[in-house]
N, C-alpha and C. Protein backbone atom coordinates (compact mmCIF):
# COMPACT_ATOMS: atom_id res chain seq x y z
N UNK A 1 7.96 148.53 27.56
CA UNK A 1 7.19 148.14 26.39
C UNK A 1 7.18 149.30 25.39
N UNK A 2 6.78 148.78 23.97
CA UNK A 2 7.01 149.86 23.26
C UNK A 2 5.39 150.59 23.04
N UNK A 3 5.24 151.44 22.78
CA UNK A 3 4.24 152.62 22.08
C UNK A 3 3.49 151.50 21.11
N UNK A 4 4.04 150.52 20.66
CA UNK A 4 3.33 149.62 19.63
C UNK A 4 2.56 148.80 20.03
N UNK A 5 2.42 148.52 21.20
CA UNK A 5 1.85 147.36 22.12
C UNK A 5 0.43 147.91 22.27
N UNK A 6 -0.42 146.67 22.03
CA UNK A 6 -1.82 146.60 22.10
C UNK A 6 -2.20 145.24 23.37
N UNK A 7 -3.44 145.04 24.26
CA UNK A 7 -3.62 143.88 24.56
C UNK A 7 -5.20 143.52 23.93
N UNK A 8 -4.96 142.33 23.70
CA UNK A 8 -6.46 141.86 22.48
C UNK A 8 -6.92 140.74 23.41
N UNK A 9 -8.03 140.48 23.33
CA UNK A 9 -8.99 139.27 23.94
C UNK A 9 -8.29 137.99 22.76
N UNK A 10 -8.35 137.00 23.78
CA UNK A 10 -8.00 135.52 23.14
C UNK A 10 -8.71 134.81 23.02
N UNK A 11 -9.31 133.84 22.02
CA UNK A 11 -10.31 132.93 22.23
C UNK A 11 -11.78 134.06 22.56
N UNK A 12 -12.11 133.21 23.90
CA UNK A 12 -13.63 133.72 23.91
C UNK A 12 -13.43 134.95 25.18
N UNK A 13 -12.15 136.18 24.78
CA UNK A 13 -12.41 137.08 25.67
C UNK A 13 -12.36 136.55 27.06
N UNK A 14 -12.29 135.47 27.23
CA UNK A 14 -11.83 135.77 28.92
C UNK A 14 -10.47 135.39 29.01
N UNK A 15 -9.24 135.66 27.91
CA UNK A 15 -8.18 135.73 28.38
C UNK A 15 -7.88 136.96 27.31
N UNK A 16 -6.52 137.42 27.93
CA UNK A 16 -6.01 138.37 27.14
C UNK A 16 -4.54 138.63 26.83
N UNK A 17 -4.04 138.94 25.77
CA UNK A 17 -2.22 138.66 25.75
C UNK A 17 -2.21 139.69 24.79
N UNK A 18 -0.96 140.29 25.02
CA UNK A 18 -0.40 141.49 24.19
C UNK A 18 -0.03 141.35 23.16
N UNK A 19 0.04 142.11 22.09
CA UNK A 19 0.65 141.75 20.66
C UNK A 19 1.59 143.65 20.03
N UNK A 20 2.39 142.88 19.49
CA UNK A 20 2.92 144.54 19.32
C UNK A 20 4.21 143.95 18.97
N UNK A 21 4.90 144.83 18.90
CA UNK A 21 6.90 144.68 18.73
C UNK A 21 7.05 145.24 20.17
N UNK A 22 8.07 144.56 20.83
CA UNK A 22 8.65 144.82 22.04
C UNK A 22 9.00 143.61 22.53
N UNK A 23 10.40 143.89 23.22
CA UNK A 23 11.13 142.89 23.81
C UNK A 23 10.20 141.98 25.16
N UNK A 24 9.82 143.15 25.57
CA UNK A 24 9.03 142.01 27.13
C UNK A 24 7.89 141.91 26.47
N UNK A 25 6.88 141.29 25.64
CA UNK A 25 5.83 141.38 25.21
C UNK A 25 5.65 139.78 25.79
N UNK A 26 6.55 138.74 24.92
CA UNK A 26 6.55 137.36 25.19
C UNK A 26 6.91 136.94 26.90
N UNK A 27 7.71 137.77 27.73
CA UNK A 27 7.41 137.80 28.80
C UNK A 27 6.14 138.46 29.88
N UNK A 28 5.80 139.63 28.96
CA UNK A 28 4.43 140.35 29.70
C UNK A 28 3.36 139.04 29.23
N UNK A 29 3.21 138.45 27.89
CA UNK A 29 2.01 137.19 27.95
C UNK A 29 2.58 135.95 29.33
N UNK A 30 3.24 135.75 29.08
CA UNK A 30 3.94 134.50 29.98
C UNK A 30 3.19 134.89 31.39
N UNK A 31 3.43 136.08 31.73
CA UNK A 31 2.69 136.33 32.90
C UNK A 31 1.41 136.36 33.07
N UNK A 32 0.85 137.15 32.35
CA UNK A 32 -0.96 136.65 31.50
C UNK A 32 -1.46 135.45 31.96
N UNK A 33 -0.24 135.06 30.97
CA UNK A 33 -0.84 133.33 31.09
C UNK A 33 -1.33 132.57 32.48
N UNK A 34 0.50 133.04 33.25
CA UNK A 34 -0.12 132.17 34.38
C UNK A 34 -1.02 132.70 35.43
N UNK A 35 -1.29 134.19 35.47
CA UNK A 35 -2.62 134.74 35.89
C UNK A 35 -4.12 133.81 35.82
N UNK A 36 -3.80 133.73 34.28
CA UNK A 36 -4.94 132.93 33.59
C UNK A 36 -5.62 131.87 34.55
N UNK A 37 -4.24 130.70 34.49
CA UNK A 37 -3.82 129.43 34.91
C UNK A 37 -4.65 129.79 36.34
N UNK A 38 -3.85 130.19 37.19
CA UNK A 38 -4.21 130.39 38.28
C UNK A 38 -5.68 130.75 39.16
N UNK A 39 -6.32 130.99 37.90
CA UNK A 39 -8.18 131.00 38.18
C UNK A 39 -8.50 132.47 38.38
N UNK A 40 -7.59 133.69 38.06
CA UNK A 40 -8.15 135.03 38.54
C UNK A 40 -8.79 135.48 37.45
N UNK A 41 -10.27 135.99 37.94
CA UNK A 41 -11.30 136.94 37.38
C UNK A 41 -10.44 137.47 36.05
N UNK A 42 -11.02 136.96 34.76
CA UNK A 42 -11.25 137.72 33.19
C UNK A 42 -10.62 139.03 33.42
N UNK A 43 -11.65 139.52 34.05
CA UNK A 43 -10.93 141.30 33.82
C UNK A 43 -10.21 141.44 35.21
N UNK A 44 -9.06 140.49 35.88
CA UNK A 44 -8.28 141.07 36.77
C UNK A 44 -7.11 141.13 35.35
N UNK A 45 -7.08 139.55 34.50
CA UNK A 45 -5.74 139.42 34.03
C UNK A 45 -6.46 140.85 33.33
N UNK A 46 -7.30 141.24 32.45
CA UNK A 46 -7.51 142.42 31.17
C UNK A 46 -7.05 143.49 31.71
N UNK A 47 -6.89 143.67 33.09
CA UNK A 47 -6.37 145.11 34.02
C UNK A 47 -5.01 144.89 34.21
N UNK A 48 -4.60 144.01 34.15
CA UNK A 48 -3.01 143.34 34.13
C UNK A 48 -2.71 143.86 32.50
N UNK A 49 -3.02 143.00 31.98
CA UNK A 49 -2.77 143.51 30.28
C UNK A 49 -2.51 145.09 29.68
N UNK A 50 -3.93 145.82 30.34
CA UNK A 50 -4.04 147.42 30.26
C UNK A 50 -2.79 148.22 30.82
N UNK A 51 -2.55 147.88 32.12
CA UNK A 51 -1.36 148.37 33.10
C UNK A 51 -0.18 148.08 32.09
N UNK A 52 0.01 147.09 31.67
CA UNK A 52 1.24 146.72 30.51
C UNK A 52 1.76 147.66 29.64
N UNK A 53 0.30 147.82 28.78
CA UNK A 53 0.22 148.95 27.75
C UNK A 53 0.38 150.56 28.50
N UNK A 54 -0.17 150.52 29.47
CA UNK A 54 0.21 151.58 29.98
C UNK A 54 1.19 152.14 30.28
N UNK A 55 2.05 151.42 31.17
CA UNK A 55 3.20 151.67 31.63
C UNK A 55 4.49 151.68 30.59
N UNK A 56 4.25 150.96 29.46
CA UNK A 56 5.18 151.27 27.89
C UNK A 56 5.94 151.69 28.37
């Protein structure tokens, strides 16, 4: 990921997806998503999201 990458709350904060320039961004949400989908705890996907940005 690039240095440009942020992750922002969606809707009402209990989801979260990255926004920035970078090639895996639309694949790092895709994964988000189905975190989402899948029923795990608000701030497991927001620690998923963070790790994203982190690892840049």
């Amino acid at each position: 990921m690039s240095a440009d990458v942020c992750a922002r709350p969606v809707g009402d904060a209990r989801a979260f997806r990255l926004v920035g320039d970078g090639g895996d961004v639309a694949e790092a949400n895709a994964f988000l998503r189905s975190l989402a989908l899948r029923g795990l705890a608000p701030r497991t996907v927001r620690a998923y999201a963070m790790d994203f940005v982190r690892e840049g």
